[in-house]
Protein backbone atom coordinates (compact mmCIF):
# COMPACT_ATOMS: atom_id res chain seq x y z
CA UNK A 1 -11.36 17.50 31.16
CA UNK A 2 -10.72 16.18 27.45
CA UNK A 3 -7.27 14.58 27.21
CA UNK A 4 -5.98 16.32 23.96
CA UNK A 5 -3.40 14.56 21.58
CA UNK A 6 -0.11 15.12 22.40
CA UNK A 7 -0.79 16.11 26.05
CA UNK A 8 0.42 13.15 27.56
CA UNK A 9 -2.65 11.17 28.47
CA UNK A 10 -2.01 7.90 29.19
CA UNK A 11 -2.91 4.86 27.42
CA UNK A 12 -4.84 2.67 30.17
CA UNK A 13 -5.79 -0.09 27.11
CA UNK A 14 -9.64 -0.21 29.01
CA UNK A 15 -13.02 2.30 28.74
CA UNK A 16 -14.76 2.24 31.65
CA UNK A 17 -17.68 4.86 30.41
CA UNK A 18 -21.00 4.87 29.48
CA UNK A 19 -22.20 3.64 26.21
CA UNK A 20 -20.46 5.30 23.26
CA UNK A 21 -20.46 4.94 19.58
CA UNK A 22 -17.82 5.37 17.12
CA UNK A 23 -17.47 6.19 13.21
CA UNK A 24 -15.05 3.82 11.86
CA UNK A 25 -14.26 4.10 8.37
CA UNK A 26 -12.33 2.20 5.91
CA UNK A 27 -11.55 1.32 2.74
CA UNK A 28 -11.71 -2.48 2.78
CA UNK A 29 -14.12 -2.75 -0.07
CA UNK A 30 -12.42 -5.93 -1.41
CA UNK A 31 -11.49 -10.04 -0.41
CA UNK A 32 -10.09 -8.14 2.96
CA UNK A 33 -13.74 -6.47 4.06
CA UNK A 34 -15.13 -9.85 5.48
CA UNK A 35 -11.92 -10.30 7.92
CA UNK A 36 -12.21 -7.13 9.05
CA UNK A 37 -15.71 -6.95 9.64
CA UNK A 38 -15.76 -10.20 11.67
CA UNK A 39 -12.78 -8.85 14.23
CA UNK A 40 -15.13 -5.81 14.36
CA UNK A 41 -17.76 -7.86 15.76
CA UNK A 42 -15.80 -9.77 18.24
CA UNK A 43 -14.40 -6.15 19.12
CA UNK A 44 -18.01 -4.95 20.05
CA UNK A 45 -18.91 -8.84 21.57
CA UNK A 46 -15.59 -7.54 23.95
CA UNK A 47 -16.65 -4.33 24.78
CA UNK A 48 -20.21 -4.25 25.50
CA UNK A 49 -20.09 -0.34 25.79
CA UNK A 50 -18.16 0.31 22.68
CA UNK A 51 -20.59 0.35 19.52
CA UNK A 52 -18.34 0.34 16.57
CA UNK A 53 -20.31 1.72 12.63
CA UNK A 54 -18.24 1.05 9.81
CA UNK A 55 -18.53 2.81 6.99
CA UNK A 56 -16.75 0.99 4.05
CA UNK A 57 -16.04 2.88 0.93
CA UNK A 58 -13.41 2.85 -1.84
CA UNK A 59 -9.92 4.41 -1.41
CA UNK A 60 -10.15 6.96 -3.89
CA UNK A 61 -13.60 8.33 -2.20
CA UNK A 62 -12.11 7.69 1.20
CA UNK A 63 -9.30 10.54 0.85
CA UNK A 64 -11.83 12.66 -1.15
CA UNK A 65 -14.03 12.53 1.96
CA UNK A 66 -13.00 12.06 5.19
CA UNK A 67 -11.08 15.84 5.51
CA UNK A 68 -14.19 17.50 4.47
CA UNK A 69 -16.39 15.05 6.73
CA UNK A 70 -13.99 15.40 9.64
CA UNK A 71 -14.19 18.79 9.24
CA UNK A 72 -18.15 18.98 9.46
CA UNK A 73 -18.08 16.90 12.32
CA UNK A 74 -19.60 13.71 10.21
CA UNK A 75 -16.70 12.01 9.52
CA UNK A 76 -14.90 8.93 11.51
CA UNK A 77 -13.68 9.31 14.87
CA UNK A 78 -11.65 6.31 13.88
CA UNK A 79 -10.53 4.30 10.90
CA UNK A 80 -7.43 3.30 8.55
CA UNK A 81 -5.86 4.74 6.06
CA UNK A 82 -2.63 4.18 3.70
CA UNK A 83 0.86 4.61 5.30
CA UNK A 84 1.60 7.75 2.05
CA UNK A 85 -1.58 9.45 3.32
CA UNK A 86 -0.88 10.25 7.06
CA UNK A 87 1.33 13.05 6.26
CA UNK A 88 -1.20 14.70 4.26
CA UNK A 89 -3.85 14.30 6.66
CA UNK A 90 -1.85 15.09 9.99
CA UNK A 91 -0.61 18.32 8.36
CA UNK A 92 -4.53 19.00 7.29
CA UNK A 93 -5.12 18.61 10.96
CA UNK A 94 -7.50 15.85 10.07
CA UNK A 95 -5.77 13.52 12.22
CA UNK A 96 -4.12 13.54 15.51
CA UNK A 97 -0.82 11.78 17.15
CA UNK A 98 -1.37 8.70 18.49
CA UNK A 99 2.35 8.13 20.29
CA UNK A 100 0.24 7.45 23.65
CA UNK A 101 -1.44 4.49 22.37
CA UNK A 102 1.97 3.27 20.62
CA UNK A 103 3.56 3.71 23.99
CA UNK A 104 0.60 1.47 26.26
CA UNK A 105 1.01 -0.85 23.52
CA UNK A 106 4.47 -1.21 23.98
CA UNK A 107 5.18 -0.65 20.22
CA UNK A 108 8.63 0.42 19.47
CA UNK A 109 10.31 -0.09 16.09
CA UNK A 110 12.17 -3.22 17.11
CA UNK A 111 8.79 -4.88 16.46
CA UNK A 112 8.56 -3.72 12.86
CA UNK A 113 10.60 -3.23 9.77
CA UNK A 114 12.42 0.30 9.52
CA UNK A 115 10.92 2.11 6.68
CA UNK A 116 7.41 1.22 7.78
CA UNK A 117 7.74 2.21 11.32
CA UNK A 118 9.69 5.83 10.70
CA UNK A 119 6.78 6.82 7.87
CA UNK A 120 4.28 6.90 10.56
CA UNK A 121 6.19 9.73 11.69
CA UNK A 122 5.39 13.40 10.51
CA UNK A 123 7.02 16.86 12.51
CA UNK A 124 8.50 14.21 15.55
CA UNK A 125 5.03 13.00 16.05
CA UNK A 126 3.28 9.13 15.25
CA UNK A 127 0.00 9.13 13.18
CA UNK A 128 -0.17 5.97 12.82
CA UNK A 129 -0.23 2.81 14.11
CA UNK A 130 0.40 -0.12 11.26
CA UNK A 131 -1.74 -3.19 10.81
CA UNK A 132 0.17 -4.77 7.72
CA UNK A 133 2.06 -4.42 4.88
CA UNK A 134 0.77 -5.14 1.55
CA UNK A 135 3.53 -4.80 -1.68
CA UNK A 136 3.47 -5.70 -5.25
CA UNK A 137 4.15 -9.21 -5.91
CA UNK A 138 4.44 -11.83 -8.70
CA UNK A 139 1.62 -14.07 -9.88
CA UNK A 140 2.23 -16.55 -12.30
CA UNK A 141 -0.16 -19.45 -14.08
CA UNK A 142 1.60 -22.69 -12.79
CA UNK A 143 -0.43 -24.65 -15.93
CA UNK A 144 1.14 -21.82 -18.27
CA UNK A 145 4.91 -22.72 -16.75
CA UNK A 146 4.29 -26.50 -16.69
CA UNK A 147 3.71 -26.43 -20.27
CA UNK A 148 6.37 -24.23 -21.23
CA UNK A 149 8.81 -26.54 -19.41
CA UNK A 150 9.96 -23.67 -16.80
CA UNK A 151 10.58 -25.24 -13.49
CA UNK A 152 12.32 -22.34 -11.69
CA UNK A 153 10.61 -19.41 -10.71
CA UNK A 154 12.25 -16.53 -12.23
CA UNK A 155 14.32 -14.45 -9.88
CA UNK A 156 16.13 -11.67 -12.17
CA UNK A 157 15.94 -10.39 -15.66
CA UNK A 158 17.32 -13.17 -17.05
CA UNK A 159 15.22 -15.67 -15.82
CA UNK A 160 12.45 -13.48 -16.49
CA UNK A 161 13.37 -12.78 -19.79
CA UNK A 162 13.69 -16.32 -20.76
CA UNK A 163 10.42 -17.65 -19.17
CA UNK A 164 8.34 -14.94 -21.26
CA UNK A 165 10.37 -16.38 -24.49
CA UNK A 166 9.58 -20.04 -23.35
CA UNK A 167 6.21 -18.77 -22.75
CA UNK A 168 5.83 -17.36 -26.43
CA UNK A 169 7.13 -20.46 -27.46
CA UNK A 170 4.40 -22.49 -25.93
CA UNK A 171 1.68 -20.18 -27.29
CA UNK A 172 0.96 -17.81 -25.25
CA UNK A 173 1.56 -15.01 -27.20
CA UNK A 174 1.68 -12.16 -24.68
CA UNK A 175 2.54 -13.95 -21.15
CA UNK A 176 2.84 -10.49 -19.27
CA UNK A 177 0.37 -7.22 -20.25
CA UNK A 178 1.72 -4.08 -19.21
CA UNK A 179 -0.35 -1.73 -17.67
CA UNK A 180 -0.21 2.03 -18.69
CA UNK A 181 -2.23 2.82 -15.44
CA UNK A 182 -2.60 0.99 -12.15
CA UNK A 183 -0.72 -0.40 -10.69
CA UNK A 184 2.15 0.48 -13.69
CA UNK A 185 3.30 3.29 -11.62
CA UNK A 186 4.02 1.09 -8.99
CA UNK A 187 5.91 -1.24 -10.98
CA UNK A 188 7.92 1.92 -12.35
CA UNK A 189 8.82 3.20 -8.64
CA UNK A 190 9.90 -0.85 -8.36
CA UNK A 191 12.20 -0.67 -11.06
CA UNK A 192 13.48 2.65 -10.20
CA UNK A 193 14.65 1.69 -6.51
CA UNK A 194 16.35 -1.52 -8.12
CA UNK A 195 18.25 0.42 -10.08
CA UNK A 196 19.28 3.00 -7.23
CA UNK A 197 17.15 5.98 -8.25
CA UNK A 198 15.60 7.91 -5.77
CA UNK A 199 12.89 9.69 -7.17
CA UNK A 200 11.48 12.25 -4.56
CA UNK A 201 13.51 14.25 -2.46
CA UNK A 202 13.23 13.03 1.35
CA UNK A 203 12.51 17.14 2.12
CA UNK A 204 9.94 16.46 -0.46
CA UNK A 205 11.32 19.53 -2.37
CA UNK A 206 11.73 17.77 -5.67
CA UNK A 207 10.86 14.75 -7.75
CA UNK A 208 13.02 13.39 -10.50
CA UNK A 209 11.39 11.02 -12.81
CA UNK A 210 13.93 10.91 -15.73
CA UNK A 211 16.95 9.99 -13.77
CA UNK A 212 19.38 7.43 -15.59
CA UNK A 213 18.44 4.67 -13.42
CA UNK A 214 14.82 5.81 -13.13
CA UNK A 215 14.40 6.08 -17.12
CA UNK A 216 15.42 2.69 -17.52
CA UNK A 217 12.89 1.26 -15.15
CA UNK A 218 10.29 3.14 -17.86
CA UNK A 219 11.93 1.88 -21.01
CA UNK A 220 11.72 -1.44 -19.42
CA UNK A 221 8.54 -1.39 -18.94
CA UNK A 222 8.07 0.22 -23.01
CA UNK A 223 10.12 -2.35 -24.38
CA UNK A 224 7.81 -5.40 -23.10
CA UNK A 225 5.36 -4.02 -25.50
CA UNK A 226 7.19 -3.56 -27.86
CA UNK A 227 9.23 -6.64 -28.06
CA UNK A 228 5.88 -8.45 -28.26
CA UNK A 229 5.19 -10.12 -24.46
CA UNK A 230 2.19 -7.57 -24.06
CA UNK A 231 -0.69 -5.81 -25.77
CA UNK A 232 -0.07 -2.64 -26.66
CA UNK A 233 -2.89 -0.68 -24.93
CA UNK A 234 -3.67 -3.15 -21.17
CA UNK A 235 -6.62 -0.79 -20.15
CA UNK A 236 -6.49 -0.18 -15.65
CA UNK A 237 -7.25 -3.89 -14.21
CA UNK A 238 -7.04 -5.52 -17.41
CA UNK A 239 -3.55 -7.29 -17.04
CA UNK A 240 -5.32 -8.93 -13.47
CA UNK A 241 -8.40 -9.97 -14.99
CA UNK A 242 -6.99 -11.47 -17.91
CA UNK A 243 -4.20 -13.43 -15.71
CA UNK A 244 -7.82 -14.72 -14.03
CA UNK A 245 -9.10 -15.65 -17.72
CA UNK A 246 -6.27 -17.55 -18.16
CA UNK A 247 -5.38 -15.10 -21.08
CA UNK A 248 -1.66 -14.33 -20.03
CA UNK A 249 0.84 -15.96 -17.48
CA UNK A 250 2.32 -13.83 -15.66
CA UNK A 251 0.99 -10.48 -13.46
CA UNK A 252 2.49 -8.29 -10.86
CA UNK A 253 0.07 -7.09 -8.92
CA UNK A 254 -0.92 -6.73 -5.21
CA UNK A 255 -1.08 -9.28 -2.28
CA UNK A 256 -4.10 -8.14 -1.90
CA UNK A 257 -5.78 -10.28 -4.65
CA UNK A 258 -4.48 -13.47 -2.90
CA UNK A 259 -8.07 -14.24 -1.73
CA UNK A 260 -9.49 -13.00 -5.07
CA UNK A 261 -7.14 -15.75 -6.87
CA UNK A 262 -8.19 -18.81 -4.54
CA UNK A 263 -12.09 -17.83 -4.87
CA UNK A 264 -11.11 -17.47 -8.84
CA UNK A 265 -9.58 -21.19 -9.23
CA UNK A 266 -7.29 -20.25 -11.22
CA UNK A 267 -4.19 -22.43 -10.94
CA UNK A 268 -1.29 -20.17 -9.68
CA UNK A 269 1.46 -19.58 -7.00
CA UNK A 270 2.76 -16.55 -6.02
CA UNK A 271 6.69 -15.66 -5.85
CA UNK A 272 8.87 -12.18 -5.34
CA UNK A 273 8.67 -10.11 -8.27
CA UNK A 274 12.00 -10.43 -9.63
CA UNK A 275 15.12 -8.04 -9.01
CA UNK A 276 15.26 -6.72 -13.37
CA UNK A 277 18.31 -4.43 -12.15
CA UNK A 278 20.46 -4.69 -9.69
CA UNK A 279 19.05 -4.19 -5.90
CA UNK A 280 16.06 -5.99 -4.43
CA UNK A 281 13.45 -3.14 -3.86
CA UNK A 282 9.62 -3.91 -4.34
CA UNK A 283 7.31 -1.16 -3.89
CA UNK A 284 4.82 -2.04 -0.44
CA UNK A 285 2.16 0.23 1.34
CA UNK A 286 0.83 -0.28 4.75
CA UNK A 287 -2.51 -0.05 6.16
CA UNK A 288 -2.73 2.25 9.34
CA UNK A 289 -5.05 2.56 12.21
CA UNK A 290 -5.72 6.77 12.41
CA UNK A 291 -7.71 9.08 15.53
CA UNK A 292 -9.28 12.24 14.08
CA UNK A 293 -9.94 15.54 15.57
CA UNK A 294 -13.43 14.97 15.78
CA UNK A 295 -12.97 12.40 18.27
CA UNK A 296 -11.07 14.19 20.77
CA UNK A 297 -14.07 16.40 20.91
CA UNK A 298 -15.69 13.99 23.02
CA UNK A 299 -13.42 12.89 25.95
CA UNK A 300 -15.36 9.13 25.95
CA UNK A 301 -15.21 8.87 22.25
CA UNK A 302 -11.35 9.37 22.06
CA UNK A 303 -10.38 7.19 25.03
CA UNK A 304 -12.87 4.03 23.27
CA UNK A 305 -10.99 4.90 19.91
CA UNK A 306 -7.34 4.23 21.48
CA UNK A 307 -8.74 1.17 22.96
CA UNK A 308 -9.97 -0.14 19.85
CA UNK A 309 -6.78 0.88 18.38
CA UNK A 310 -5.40 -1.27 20.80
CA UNK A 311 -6.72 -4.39 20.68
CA UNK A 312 -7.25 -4.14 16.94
CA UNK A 313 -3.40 -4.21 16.88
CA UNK A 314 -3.11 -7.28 19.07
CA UNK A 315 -5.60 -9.25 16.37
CA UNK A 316 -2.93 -8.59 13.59
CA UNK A 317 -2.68 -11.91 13.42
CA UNK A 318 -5.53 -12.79 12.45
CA UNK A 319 -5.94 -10.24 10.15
CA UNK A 320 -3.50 -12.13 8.11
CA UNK A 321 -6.42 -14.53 6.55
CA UNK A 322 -6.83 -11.17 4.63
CA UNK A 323 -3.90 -12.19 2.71
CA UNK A 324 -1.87 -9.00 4.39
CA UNK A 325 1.68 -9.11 6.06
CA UNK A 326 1.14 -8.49 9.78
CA UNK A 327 3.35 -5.16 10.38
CA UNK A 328 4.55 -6.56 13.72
CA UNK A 329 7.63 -8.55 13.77
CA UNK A 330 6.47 -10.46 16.96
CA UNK A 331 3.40 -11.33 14.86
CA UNK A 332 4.70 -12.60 11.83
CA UNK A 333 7.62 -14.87 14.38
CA UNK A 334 4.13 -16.77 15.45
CA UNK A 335 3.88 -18.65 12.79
CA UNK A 336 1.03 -17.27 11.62
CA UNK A 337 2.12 -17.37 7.92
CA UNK A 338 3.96 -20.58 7.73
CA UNK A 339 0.95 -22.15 5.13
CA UNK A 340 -0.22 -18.38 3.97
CA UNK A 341 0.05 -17.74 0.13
CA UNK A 342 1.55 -14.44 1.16
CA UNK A 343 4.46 -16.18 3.35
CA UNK A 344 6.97 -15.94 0.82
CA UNK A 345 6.74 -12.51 0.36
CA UNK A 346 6.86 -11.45 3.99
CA UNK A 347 10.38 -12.92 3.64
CA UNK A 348 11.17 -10.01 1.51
CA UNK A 349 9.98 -7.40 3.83
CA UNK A 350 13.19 -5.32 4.54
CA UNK A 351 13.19 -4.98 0.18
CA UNK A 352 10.13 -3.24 0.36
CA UNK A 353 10.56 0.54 -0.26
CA UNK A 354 7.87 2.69 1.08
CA UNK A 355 6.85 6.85 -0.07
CA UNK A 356 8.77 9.48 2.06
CA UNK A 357 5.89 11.09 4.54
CA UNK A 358 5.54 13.90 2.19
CA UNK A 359 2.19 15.86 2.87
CA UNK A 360 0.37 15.92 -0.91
CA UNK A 361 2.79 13.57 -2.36
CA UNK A 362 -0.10 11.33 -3.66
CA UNK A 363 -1.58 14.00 -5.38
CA UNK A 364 1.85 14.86 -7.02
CA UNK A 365 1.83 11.17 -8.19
CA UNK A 366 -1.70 11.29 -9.91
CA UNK A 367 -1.30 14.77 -11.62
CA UNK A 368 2.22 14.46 -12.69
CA UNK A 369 3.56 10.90 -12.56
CA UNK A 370 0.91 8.28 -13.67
CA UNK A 371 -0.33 10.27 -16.67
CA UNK A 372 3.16 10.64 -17.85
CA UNK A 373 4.43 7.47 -17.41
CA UNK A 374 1.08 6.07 -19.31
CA UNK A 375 1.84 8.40 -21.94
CA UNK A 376 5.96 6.71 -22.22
CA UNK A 377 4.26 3.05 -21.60
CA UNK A 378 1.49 3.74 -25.10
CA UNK A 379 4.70 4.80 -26.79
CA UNK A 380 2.71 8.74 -27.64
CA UNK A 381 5.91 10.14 -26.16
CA UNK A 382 9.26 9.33 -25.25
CA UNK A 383 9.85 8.16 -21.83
CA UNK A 384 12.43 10.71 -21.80
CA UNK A 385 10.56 13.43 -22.40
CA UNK A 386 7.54 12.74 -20.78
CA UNK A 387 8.96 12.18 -17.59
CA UNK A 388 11.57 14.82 -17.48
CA UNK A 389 8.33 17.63 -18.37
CA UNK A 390 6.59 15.29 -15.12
CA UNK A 391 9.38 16.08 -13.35
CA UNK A 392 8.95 19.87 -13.53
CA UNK A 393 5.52 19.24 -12.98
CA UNK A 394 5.54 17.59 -9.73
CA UNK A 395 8.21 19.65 -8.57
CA UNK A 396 6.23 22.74 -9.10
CA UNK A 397 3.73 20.98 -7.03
CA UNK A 398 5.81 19.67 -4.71
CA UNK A 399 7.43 23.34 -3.88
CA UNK A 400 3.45 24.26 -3.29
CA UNK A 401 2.84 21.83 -0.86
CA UNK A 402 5.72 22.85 1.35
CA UNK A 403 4.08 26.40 1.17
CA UNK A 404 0.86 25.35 1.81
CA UNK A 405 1.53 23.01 4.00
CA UNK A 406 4.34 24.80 6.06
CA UNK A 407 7.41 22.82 5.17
């Protein structure tokens, strides 16, 4: 008999079967695919009866294609997917719970920060089980600060403020480009949770962009343009590759690009980004290990895809050379970061704020949010005003989704 999710089949952490192959599909298109492709090897050099495919795509065509693949029967039986996308999926009925594996593992959340652990959750049920955690950080050109005489890495507005001045005054005209798309969204929902805003409803019923305290983490971001530390139009991915030229000083930007950076030569260090208002909160994402439905169709494939769930959570340390932030507490205690670039951020991990598990709430973000908060960041519209008519926007959406979506 198939064990089906959720009907209490235990987690043995071995397959004894026959030969079986399994669709394992990522997103890990980046400094990270290496890493993972090398612990997917010594997986398979493990478990001689486990044949793991990877398919590795980008993240955008990842969530475009794996419901409609898992759907057809095509799709992964296995993969890993963003901590704001298992909601989405689970109430699809793309993916199934995975509390049995959690439970063999031994994985409770004392191992792992809060907000991470309880957004794996959707309807009482775990879809996930998390690998890292990956946030926004701040980059900064350590020639750029050396020659501008700044020998403490800023920490709040006023420290920031008065390194981009000392910056100008060196001559480097705009130190920090502001991004009107990626990842400026991010640094808006930053700036909003450090000023106390909460900007979706935890029912997801609502959003509310224009806030007080959220509106202020927009004119912020506005008024570095227009006091003169940025370009006026930074195109998506232009801020990071011009902090790689050399051409600015300062980015915020994702731990990710920590192996980018040291393959780059650039000369730079990496530090929190810093608190502008008044609460240490950085926006953070986690990557999650995922079963689908089309793998509990085969009783052999779905007990080799919890063990490679499994032991791909016991190799989070080493998974850490990605430049990620092993999700486990017990990990990160090993020591395992103590000469990583990305060290210094883990030590911020209970600031970082993760998305509610709201099924569709990354679509609400594209169609309502980012486009509005470009439009406030170019200066073609008040940040007032766009974000208040985003507001209704996403909420409207929002309201949908808990139709659709049975909420």
């Amino acid at each position: 008999m198939t064990p089906r999710p959720g009907d209490g089949a235990e987690f043995t952490g071995d397959y004894t079967g026959p030969a079986v192959e399994l669709a394992y599909w990522n997103g890990f298109t980046g400094g990270d695919g290496p890493f993972m492709q090398e612990l997917v090897e010594q997986f398979m050099a493990e478990h001689e009866n486990i044949t793991v495919v990877p398919n590795t795509i980008q993240w955008a065509d990842f969530y475009q294609r794996v419901p409609a693949a898992v759907n057809a029967g095509e799709g992964p039986d296995v993969g890993v997917m963003h901590l704001d996308q298992l909601a989405t999926n689970a109430a699809r009925n793309v993916i199934v719970p995975v509390d049995s594996i959690a439970e063999g593992l031994g994985l409770s959340a004392d191992d792992f920060s809060e907000e991470v652990w309880e957004a794996g959750v959707y309807e009482d049920q775990r879809y996930g089980i998390p690998l890292d955690v990956h946030s926004l950080a701040m980059y900064y050109n350590t020639e750029h600060f050396e020659e501008a005489g700044i020998t403490e890495v800023p920490t709040d507005e006023e420290s920031f403020m008065a390194a981009l001045d000392a910056l100008q005054e060196a001559g480097y005209e705009n130190p920090f480009w502001m991004p009107n798309q990626w990842p400026g969204h991010l640094m808006y929902l930053s700036l909003a949770w450090q000023n106390g805003a909460e900007v979706y409803a935890e029912d997801g019923s609502a959003a509310d962009f224009a806030s007080p305290e959220a509106l202020e983490g927009a004119e912020w971001q506005r008024s570095i343009i227009e006091e003169g530390y940025s370009p006026s139009d930074v195109a998506i991915d232009s801020q990071y590759a011009a902090f790689k030229n050399g051409e600015n000083s300062i980015t915020w930007d994702g731990i990710w690009q920590i192996n980018d950076l040291e393959e780059s030569g650039v000369p730079y260090e990496i530090a929190p980004v810093p608190t502008i208002f008044d609460e240490d909160a950085i926006w953070a994402n986690s990557h999650n290990f995922f079963i689908t439905k089309q793998a509990t169709e085969d009783e052999n494939k779905y007990q080799a895809a919890q063990v490679f769930i499994g032991w791909m959570s016991e190799q989070s340390a080493e998974w850490a050379g990605s430049g990620m932030i092993p999700a486990r507490q017990s990990v990160r205690d090993s020591g395992v970061l103590d000469d990583a670039p990305q060290g210094v951020i883990a030590e911020q991990i209970e600031t970082m704020r993760f998305l509610p598990p709201v099924p569709g709430l990354g679509g609400v973000q594209a169609e309502a949010l980012e486009p509005a908060l470009s439009e406030a960041i170019l200066g073609r519209s008040e940040p007032a005003t766009a974000l208040e008519r985003a507001s209704e926007q996403a909420t409207e959406l929002m309201e949908q989704n808990l139709e659709s979506f049975g909420g």
